[in-house]
C-alpha atoms as a PDB file:
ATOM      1  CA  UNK A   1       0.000   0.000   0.000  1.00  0.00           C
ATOM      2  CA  UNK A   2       2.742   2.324   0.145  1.00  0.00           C
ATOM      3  CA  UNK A   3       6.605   2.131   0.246  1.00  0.00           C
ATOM      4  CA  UNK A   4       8.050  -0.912   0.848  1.00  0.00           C
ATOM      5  CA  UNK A   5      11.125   0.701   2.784  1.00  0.00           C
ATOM      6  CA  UNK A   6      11.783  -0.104   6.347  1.00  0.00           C
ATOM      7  CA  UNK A   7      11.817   3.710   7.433  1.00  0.00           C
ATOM      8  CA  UNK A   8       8.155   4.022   6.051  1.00  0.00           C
ATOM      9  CA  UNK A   9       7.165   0.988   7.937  1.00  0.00           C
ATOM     10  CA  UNK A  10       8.648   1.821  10.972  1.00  0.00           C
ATOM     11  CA  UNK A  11       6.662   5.201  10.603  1.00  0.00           C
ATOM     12  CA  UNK A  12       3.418   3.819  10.251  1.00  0.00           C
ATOM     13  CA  UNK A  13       4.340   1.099  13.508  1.00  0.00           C
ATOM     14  CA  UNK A  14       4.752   3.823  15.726  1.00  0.00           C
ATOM     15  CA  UNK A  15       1.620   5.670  14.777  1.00  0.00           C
ATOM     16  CA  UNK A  16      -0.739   2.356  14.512  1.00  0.00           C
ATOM     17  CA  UNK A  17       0.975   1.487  18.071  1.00  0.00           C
ATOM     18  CA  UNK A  18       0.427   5.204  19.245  1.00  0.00           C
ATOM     19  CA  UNK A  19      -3.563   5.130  18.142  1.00  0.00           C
ATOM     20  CA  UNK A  20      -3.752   1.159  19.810  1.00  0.00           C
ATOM     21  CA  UNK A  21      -2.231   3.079  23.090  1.00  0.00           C
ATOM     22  CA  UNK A  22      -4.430   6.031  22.693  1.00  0.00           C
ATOM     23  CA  UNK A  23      -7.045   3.805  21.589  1.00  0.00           C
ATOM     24  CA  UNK A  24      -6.609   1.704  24.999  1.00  0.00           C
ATOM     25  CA  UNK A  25      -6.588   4.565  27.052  1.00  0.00           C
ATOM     26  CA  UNK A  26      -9.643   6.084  25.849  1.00  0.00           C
ATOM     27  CA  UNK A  27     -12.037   3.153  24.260  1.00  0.00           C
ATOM     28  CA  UNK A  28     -13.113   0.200  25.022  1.00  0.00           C
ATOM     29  CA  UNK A  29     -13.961  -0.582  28.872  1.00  0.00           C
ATOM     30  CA  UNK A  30     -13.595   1.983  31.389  1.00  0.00           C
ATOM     31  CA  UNK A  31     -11.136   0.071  33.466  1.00  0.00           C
ATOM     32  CA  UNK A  32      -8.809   1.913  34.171  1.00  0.00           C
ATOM     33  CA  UNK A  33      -5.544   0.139  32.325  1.00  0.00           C
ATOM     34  CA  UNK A  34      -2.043   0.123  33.366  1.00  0.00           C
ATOM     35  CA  UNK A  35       0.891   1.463  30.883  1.00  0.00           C
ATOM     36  CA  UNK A  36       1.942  -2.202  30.450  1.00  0.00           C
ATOM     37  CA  UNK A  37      -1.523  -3.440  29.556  1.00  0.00           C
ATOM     38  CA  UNK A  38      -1.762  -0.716  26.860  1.00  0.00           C
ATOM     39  CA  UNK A  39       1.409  -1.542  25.327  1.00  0.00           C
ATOM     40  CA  UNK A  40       0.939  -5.432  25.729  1.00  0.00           C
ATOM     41  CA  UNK A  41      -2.303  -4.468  23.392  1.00  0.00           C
ATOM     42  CA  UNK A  42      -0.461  -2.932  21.082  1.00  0.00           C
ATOM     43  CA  UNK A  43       2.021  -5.453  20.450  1.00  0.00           C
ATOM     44  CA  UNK A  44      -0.835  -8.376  20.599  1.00  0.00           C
ATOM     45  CA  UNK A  45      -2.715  -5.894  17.815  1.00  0.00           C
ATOM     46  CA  UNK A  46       0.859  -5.953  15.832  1.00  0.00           C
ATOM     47  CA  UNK A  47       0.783  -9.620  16.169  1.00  0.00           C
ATOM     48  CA  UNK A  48      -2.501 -10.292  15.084  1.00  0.00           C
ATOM     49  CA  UNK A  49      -1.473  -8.139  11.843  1.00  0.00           C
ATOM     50  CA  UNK A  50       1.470 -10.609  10.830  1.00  0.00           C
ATOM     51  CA  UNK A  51       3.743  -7.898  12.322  1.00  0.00           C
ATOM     52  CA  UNK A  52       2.973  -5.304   9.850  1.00  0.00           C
ATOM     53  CA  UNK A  53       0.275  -2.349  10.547  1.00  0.00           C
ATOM     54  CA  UNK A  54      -2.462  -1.575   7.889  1.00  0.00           C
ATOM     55  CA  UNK A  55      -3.824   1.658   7.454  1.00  0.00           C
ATOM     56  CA  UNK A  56      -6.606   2.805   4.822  1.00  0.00           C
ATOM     57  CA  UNK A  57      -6.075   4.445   1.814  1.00  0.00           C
ATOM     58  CA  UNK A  58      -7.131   7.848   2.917  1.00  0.00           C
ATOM     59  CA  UNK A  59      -5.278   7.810   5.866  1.00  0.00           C
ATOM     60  CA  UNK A  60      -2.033   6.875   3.824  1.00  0.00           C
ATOM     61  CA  UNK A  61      -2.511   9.629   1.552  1.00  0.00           C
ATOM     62  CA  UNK A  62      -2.845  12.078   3.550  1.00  0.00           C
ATOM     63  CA  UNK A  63      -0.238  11.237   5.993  1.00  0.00           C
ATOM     64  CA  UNK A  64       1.879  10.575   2.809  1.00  0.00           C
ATOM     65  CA  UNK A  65       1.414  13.983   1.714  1.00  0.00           C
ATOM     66  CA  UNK A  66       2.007  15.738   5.271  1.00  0.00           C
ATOM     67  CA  UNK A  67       5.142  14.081   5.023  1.00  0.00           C
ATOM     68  CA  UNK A  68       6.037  14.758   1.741  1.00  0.00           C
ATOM     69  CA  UNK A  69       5.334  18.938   2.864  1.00  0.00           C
ATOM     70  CA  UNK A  70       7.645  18.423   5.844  1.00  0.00           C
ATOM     71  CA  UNK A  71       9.984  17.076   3.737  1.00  0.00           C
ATOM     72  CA  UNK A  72      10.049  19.847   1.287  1.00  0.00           C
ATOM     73  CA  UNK A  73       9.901  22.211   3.890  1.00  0.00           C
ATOM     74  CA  UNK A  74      12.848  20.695   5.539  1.00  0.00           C
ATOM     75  CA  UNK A  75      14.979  20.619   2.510  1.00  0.00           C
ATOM     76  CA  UNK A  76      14.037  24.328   1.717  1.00  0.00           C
ATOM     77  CA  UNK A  77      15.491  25.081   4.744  1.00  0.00           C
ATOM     78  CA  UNK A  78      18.412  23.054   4.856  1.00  0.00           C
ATOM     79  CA  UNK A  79      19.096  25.279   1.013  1.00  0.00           C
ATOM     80  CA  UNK A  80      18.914  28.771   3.694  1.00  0.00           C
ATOM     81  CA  UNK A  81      21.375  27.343   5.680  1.00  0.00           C
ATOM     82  CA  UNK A  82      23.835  26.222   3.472  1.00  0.00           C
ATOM     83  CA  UNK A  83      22.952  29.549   1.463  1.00  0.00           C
ATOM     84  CA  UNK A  84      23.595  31.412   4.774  1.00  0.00           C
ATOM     85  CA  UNK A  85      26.800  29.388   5.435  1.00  0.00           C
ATOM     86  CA  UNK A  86      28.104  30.733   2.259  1.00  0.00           C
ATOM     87  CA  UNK A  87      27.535  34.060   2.488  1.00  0.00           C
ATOM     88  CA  UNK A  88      28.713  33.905   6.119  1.00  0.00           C
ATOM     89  CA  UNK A  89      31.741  32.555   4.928  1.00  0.00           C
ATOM     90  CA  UNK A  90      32.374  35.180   2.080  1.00  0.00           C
ATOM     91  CA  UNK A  91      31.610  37.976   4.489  1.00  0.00           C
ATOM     92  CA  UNK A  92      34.715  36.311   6.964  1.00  0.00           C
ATOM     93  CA  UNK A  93      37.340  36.754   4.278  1.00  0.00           C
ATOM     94  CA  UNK A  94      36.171  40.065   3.459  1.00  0.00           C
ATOM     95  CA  UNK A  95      36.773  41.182   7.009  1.00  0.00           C
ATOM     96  CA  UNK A  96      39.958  39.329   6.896  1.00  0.00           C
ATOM     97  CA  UNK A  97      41.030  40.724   3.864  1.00  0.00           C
ATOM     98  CA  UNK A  98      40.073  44.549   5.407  1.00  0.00           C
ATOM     99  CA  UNK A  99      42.072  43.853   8.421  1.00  0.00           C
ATOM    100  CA  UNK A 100      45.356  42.704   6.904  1.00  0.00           C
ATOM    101  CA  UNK A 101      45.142  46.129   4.621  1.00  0.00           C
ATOM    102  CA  UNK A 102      44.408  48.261   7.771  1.00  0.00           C
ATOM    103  CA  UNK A 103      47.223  46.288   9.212  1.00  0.00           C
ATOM    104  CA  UNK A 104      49.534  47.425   6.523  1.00  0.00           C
ATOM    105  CA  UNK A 105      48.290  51.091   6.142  1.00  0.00           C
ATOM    106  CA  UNK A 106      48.774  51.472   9.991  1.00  0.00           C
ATOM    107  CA  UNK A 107      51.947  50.101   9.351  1.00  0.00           C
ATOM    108  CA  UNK A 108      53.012  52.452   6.892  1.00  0.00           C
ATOM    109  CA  UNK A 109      51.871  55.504   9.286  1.00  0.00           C
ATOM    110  CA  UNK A 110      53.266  54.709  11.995  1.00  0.00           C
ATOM    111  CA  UNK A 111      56.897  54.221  10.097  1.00  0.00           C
ATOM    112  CA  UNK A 112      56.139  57.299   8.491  1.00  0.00           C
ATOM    113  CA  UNK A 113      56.083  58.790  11.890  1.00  0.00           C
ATOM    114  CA  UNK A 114      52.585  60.082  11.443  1.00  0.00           C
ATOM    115  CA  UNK A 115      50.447  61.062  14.314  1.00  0.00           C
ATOM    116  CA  UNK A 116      47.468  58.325  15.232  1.00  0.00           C
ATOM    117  CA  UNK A 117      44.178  59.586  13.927  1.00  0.00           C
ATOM    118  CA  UNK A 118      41.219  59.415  16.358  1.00  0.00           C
ATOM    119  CA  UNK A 119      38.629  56.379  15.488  1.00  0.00           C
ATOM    120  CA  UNK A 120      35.448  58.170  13.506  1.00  0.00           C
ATOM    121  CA  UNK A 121      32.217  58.561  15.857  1.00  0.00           C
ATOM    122  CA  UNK A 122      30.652  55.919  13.106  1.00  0.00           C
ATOM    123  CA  UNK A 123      32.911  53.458  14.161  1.00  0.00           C
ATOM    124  CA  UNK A 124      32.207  53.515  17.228  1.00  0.00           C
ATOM    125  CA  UNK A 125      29.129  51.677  17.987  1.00  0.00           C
ATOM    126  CA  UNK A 126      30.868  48.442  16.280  1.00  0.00           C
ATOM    127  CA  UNK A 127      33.924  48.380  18.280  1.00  0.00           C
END
């Protein structure tokens, strides 16, 4: 009924086992059940399946589709990251690259004797 991968299947185990705990918890008698019981159900209601949940058709499709959103979504923003990572990057060596040439024209005033120059009130707040 849908992929035959064992990430897909393990998926759809733990959200048939969820709804058999929920189910336990909130159908059925109003006993009130222990943790243990409700998981011993679930694994019974695994059993009974041959090991393998089923789920409808509509409930496939539109839990394959709210995955298939996350998914995009997730590798949109993995693409900002990386994007961001690169620009980071680039903006590094540019600062890098400005320091080294204020390094060298401080260099070249102070062996020219030249009187230090007071920092610029826009520089200020960055320093």
């Amino acid at each position: 009924m849908g992929p035959d991968s064992g990430i897909w299947g393990a998926v759809i185990a733990l959200i048939g086992l969820a709804g058999a705990i929920y189910n336990g918890r909130r159908g059925g008698p109003k006993e009130v059940a222990t943790t243990g019981d409700a998981a011993q159900a679930a694994v019974e209601l695994v059993e009974q399946s041959g090991g393998q949940l089923q789920v409808s058709t509509a409930i496939w499709t539109d839990m394959n589709s709210k995955i298939t959103a996350l998914e995009q979504k997730v590798d949109h923003l993995t693409a900002l990251v990386e994007q961001g990572q690169g620009r980071e990057n680039r903006l590094r060596d540019l600062l890098r690259a400005a320091m080294r040439a204020l390094r060298r024209a401080n260099a070249r005033l102070d062996s020219a004797g030249l009187p230090e120059e007071p920092v610029p009130a826009e520089l200020t707040p960055y320093g």
